[in-house]
PDB file of N, CA and C in Angstrom:
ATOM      1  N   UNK A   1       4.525   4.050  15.399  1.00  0.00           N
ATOM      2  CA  UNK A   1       3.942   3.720  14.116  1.00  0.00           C
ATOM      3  C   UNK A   1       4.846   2.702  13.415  1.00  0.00           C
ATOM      4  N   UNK A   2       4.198   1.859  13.050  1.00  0.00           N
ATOM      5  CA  UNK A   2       4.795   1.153  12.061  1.00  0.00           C
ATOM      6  C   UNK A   2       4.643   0.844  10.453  1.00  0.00           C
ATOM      7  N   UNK A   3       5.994   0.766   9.827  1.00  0.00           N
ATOM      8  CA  UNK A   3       5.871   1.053   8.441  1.00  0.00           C
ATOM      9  C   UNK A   3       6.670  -0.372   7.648  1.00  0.00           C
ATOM     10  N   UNK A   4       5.109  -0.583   6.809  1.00  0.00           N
ATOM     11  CA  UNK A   4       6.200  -1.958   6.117  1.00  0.00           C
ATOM     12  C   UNK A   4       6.300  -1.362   4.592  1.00  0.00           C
ATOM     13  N   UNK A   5       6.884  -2.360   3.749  1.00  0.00           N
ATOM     14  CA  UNK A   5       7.686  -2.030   2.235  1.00  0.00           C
ATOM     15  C   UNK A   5       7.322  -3.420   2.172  1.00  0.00           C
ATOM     16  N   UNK A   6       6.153  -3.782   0.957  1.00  0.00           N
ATOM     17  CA  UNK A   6       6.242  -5.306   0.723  1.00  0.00           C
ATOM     18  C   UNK A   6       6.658  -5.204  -0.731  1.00  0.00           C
ATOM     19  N   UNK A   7       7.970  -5.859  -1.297  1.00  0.00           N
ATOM     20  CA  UNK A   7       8.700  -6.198  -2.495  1.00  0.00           C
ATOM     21  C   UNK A   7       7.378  -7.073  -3.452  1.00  0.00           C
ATOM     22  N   UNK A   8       6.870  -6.922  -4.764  1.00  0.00           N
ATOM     23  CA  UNK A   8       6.670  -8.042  -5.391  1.00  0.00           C
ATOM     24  C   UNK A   8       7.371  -8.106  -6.693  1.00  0.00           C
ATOM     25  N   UNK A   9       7.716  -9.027  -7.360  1.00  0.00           N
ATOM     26  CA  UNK A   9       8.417  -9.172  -8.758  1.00  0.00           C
ATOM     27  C   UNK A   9       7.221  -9.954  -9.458  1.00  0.00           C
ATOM     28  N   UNK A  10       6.979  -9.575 -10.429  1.00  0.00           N
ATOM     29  CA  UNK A  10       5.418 -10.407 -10.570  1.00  0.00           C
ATOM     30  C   UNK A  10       5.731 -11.005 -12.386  1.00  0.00           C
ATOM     31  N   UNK A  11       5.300 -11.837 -12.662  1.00  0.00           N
ATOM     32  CA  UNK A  11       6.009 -12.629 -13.750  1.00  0.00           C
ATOM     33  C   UNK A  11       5.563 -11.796 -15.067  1.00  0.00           C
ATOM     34  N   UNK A  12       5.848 -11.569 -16.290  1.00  0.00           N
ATOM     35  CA  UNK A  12       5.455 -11.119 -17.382  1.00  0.00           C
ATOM     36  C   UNK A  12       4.355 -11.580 -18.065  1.00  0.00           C
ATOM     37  N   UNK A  13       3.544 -10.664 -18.374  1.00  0.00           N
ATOM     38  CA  UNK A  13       1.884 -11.096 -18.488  1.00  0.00           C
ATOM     39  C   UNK A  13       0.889 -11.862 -17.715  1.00  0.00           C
ATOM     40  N   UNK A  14       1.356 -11.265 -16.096  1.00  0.00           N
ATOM     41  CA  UNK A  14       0.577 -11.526 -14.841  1.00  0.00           C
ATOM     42  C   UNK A  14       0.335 -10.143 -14.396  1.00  0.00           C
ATOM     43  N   UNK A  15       0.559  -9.162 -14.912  1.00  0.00           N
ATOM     44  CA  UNK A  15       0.894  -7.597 -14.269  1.00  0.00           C
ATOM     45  C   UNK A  15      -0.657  -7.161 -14.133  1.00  0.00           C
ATOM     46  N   UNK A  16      -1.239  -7.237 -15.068  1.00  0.00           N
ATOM     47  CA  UNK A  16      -2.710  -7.154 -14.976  1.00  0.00           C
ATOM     48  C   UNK A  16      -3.738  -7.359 -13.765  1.00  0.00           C
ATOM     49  N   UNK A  17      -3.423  -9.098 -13.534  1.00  0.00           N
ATOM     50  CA  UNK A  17      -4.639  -9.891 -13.253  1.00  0.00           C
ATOM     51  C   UNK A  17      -3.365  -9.898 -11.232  1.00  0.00           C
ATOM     52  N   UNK A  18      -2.172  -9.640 -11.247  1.00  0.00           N
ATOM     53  CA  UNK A  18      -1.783  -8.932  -9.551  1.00  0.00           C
ATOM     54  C   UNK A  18      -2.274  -7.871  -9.803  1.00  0.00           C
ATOM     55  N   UNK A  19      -2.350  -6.416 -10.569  1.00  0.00           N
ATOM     56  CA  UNK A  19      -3.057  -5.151  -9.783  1.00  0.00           C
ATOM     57  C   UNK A  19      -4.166  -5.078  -9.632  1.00  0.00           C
ATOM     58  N   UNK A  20      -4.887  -6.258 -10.370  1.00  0.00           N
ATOM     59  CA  UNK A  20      -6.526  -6.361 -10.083  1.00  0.00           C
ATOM     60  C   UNK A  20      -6.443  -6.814  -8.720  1.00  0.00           C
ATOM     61  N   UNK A  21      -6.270  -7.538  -8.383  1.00  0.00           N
ATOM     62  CA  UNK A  21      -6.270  -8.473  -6.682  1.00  0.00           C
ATOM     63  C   UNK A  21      -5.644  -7.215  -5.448  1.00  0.00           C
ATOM     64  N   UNK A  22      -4.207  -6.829  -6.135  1.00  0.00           N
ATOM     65  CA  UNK A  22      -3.701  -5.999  -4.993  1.00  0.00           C
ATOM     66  C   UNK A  22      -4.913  -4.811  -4.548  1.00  0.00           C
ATOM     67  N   UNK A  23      -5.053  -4.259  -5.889  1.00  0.00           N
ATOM     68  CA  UNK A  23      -6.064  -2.970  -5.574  1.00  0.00           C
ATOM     69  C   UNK A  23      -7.592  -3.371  -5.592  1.00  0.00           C
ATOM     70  N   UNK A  24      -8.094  -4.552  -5.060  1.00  0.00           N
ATOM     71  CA  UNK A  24      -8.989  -4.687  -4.507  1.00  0.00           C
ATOM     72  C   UNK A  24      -8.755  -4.811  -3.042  1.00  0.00           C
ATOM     73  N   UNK A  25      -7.600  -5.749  -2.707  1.00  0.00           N
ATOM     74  CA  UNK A  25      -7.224  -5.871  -1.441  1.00  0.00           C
ATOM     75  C   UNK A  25      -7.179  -4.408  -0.664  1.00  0.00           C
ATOM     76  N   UNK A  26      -6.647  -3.343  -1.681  1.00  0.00           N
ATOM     77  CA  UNK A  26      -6.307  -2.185  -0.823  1.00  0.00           C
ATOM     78  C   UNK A  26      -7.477  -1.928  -0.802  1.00  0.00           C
ATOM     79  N   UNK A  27      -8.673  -1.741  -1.722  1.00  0.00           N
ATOM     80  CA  UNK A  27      -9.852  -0.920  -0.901  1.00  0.00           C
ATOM     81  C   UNK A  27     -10.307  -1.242  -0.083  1.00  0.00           C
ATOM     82  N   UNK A  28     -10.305  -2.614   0.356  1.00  0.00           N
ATOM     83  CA  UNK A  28     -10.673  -3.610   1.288  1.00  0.00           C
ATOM     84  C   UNK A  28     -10.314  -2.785   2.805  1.00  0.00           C
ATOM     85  N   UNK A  29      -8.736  -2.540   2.983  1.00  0.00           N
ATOM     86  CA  UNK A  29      -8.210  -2.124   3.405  1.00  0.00           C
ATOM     87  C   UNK A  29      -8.056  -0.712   4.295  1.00  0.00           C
ATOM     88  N   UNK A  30      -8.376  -0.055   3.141  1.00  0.00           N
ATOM     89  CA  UNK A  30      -8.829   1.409   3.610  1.00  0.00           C
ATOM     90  C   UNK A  30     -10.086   1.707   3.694  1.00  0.00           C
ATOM     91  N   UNK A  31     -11.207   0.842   3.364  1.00  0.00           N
ATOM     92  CA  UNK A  31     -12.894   1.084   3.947  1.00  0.00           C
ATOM     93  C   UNK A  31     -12.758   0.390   5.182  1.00  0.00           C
ATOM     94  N   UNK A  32     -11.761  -0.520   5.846  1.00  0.00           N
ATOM     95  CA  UNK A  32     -11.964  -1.263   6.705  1.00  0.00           C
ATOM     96  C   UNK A  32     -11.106  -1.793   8.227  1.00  0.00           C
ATOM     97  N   UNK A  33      -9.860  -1.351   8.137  1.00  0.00           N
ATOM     98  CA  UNK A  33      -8.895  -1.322   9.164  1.00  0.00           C
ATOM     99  C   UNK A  33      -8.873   0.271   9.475  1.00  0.00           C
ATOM    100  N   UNK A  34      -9.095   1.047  10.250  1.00  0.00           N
ATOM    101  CA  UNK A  34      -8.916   1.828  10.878  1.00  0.00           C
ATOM    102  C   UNK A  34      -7.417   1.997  11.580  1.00  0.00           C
ATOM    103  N   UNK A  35      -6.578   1.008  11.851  1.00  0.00           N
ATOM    104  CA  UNK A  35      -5.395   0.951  12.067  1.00  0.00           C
ATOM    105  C   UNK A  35      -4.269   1.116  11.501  1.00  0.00           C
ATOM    106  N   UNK A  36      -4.759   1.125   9.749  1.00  0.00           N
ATOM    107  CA  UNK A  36      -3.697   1.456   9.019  1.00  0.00           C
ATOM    108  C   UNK A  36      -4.026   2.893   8.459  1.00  0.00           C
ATOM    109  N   UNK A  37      -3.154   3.466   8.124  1.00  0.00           N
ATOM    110  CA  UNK A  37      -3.166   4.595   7.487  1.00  0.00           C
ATOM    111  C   UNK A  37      -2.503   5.330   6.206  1.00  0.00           C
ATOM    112  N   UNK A  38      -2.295   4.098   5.463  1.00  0.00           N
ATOM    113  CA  UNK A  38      -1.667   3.982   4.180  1.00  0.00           C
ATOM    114  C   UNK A  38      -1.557   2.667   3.967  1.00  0.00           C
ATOM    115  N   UNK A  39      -2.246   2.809   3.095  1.00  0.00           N
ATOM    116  CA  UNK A  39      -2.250   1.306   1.956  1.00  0.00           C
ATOM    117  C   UNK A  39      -1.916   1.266   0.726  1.00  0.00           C
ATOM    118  N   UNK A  40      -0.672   1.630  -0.074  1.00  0.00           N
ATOM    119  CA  UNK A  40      -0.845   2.124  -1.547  1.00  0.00           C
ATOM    120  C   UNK A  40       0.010   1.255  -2.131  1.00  0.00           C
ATOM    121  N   UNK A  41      -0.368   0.614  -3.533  1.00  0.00           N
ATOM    122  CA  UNK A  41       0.236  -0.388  -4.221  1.00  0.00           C
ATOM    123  C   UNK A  41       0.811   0.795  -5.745  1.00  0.00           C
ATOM    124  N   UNK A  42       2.009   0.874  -5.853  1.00  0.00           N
ATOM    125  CA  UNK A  42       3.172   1.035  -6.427  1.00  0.00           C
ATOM    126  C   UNK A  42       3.936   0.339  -7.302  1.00  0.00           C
ATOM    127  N   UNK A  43       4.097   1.319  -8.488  1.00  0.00           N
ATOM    128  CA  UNK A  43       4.479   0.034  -9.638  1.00  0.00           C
ATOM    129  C   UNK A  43       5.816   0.981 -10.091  1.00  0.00           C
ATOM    130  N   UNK A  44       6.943   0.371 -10.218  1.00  0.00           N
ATOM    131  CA  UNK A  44       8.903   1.093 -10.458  1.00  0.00           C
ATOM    132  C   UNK A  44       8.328   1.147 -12.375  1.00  0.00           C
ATOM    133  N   UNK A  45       8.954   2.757 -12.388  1.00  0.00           N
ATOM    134  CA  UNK A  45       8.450   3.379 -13.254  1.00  0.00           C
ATOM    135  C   UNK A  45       9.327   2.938 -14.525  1.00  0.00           C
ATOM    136  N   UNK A  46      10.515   1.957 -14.150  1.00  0.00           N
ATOM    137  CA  UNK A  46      11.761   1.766 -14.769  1.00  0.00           C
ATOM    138  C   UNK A  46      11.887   0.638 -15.309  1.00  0.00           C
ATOM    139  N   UNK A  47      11.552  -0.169 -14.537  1.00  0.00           N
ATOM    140  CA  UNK A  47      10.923  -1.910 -14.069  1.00  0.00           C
ATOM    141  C   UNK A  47      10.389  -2.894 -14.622  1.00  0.00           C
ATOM    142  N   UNK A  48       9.263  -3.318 -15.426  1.00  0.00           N
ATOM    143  CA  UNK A  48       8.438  -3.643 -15.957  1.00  0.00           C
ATOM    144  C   UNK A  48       8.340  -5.374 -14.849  1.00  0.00           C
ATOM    145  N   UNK A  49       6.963  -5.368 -14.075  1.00  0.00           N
ATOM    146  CA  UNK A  49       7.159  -6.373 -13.053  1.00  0.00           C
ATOM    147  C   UNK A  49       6.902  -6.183 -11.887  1.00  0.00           C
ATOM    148  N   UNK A  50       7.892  -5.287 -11.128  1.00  0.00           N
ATOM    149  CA  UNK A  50       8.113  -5.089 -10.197  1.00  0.00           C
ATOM    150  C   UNK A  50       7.141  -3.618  -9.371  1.00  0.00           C
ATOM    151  N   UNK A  51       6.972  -3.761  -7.933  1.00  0.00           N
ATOM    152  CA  UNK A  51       6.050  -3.339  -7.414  1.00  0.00           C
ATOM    153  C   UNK A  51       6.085  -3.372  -6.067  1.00  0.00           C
ATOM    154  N   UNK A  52       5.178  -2.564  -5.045  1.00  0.00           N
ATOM    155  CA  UNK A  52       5.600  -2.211  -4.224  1.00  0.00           C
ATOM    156  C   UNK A  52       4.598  -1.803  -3.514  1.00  0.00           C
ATOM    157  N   UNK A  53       4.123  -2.414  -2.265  1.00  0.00           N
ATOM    158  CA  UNK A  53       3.178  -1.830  -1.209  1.00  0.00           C
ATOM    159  C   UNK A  53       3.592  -1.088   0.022  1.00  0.00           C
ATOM    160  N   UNK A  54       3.070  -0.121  -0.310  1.00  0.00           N
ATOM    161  CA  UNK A  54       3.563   0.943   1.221  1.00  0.00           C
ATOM    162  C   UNK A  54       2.544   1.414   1.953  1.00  0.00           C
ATOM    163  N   UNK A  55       2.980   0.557   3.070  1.00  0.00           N
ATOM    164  CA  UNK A  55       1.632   0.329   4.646  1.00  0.00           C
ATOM    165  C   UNK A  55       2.334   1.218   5.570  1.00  0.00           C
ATOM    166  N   UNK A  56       1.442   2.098   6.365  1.00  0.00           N
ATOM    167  CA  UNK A  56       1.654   2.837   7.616  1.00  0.00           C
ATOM    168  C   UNK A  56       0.342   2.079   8.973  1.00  0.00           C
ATOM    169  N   UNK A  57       0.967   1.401  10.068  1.00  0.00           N
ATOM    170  CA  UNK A  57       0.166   1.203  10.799  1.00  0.00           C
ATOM    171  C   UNK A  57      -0.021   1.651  12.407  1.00  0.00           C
ATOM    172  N   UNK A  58      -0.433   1.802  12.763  1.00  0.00           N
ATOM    173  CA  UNK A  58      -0.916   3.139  13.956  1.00  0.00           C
ATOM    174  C   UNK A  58       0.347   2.092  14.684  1.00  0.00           C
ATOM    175  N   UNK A  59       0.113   0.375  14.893  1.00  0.00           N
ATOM    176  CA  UNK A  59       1.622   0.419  15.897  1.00  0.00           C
ATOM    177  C   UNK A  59       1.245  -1.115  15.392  1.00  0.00           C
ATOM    178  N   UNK A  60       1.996  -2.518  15.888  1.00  0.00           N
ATOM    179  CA  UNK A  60       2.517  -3.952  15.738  1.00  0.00           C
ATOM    180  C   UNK A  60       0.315  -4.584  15.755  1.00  0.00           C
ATOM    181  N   UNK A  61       0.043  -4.140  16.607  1.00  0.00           N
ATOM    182  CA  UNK A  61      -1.160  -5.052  16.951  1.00  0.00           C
ATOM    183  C   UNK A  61      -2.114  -4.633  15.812  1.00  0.00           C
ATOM    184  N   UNK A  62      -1.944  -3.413  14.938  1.00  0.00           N
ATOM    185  CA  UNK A  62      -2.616  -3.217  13.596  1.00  0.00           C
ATOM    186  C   UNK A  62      -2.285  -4.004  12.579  1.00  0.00           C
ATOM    187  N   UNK A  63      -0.661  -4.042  12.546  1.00  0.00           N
ATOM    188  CA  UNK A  63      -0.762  -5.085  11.743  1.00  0.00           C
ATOM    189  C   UNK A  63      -0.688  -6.502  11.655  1.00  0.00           C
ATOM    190  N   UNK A  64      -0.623  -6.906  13.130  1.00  0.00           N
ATOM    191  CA  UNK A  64      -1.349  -8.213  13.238  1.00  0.00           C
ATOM    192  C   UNK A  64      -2.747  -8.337  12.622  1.00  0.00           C
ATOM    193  N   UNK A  65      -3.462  -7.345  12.867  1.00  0.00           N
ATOM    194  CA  UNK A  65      -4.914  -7.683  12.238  1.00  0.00           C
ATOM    195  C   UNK A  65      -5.119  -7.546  10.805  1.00  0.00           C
ATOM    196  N   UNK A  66      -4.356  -6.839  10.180  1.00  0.00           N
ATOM    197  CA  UNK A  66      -4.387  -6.832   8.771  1.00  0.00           C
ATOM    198  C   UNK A  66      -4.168  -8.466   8.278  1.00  0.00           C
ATOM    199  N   UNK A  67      -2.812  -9.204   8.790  1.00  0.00           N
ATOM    200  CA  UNK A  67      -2.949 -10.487   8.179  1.00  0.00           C
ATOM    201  C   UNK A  67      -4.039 -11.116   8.529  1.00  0.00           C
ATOM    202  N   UNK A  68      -4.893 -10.986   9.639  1.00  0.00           N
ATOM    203  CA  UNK A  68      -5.546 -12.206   9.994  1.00  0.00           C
ATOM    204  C   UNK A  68      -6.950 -11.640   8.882  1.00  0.00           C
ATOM    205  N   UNK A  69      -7.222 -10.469   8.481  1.00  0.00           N
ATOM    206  CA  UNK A  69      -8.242 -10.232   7.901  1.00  0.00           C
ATOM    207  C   UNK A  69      -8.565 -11.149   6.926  1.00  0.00           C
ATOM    208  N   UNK A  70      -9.828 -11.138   6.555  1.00  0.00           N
ATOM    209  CA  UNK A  70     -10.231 -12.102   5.531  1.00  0.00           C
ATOM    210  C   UNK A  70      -9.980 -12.026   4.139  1.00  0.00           C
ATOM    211  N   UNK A  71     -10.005 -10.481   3.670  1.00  0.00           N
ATOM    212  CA  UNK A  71      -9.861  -9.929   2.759  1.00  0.00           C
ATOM    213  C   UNK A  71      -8.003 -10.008   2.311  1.00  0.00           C
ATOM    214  N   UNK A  72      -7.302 -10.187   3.585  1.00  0.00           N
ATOM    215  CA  UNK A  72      -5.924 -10.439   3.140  1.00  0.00           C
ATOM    216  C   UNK A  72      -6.018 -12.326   2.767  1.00  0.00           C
ATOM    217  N   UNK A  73      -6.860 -12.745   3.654  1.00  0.00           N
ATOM    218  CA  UNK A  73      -6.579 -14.418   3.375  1.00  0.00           C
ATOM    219  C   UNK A  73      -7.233 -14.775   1.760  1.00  0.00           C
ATOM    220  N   UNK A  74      -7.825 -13.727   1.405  1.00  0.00           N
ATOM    221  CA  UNK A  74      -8.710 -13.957   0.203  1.00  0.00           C
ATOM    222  C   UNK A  74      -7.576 -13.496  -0.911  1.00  0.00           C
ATOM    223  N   UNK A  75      -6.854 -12.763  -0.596  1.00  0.00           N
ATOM    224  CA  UNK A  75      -6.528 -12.203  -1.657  1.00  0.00           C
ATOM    225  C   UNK A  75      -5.044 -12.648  -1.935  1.00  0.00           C
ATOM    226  N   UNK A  76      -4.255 -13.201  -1.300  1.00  0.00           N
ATOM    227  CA  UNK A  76      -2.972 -13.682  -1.203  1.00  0.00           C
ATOM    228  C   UNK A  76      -3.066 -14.991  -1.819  1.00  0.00           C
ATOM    229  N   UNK A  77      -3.487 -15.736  -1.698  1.00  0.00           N
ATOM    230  CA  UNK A  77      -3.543 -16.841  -2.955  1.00  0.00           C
ATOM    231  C   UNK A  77      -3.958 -16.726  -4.299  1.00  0.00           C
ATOM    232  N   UNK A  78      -4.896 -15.499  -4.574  1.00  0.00           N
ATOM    233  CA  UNK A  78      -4.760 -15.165  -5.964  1.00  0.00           C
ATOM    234  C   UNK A  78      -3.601 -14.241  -6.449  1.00  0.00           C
ATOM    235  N   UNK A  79      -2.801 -13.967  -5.754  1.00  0.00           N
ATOM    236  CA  UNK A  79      -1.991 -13.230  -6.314  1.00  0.00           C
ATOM    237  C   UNK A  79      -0.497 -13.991  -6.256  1.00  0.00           C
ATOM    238  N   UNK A  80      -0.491 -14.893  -5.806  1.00  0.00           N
ATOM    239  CA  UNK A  80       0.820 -16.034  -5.814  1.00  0.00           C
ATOM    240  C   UNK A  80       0.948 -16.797  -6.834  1.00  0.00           C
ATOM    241  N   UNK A  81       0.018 -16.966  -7.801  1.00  0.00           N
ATOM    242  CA  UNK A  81       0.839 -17.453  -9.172  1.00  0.00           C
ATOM    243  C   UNK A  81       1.050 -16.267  -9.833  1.00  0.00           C
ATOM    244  N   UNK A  82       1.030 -15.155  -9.425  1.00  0.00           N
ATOM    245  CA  UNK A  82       1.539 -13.959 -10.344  1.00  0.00           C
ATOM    246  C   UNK A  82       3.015 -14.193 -10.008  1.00  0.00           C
ATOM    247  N   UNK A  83       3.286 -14.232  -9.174  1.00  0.00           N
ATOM    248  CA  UNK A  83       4.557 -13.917  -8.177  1.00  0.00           C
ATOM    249  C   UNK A  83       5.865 -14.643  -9.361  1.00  0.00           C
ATOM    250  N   UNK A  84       6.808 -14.075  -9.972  1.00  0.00           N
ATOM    251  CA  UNK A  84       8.184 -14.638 -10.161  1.00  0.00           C
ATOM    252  C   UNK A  84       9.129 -14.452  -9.112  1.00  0.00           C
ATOM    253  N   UNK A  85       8.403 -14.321  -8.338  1.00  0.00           N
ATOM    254  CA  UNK A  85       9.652 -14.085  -6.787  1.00  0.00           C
ATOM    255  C   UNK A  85       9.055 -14.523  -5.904  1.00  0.00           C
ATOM    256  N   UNK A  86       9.938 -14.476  -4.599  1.00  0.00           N
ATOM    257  CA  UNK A  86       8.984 -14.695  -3.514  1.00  0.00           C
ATOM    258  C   UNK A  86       8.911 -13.059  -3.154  1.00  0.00           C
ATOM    259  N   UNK A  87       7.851 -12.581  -2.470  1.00  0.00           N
ATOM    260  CA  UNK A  87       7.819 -11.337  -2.029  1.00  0.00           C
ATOM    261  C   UNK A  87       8.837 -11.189  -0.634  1.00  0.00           C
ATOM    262  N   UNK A  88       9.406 -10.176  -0.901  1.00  0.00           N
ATOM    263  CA  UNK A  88      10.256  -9.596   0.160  1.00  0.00           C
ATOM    264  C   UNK A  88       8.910  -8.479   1.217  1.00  0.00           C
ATOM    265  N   UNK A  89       9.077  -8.501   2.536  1.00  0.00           N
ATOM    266  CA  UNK A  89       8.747  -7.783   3.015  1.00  0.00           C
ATOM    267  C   UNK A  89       9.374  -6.944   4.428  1.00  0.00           C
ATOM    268  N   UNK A  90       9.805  -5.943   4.458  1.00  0.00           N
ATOM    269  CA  UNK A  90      10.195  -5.118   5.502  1.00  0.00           C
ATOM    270  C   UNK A  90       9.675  -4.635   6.852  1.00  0.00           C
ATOM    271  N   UNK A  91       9.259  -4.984   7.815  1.00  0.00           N
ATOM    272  CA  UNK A  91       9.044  -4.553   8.933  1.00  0.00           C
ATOM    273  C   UNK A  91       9.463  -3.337   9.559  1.00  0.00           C
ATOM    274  N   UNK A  92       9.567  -1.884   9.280  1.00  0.00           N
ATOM    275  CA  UNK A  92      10.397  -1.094  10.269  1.00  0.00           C
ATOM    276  C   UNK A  92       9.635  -0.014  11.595  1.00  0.00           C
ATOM    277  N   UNK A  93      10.310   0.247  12.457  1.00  0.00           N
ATOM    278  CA  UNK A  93       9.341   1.520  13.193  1.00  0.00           C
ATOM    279  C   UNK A  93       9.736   2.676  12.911  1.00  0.00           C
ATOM    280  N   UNK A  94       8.777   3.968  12.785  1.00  0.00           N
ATOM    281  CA  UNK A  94       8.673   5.055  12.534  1.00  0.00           C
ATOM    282  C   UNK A  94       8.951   6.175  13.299  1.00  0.00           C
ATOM    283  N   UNK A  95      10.061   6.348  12.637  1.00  0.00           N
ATOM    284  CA  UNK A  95      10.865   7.386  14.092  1.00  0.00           C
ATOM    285  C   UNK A  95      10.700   9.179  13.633  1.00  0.00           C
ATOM    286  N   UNK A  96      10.632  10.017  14.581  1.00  0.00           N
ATOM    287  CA  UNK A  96      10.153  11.105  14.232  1.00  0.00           C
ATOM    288  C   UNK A  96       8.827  11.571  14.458  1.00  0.00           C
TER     289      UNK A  96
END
């Protein structure tokens, strides 16, 4: 299994109009990849900005298909002028 952590820092008074996009992307997501098994967008309770997607995918070739989806190509350019960062993202495998 594989598990990513995608970082976003999202600029002040963009917080809105990224969780609209992210959490469309996720329903997208979970009515529609069968390969993933967690899609949840996460906001640091401490933070104000900052945010956090946590993906579980059955193994590497799931989440190849998540990027190529349409619904990810749709939704990643509306959410990049939110961005005051570049997004960090983590790749790891799931041990246990």
């Amino acid at each position: 299994m594989i598990a990513v952590v995608a970082s976003f820092v999202i600029s002040e008074g963009k917080e809105t109009e990224f969780e609209t996009v992210a959490n469309a992307l996720v329903a997208e997501v979970r009515a529609n990849e069968p390969g993933c098994s967690l899609y949840q967008l996460a906001k640091d309770r401490k933070t104000a900005g900052r945010y956090k997607m946590l993906e579980l995918y059955t193994d590497m070739d799931a989440f190849k298909v998540h990027g190529g989806t349409d619904w990810f190509k749709v939704a990643m350019p509306k959410m990049a002028p939110c961005f005051a960062e570049a997004p960090v993202v983590e790749i790891m495998e799931c041990v246990g």
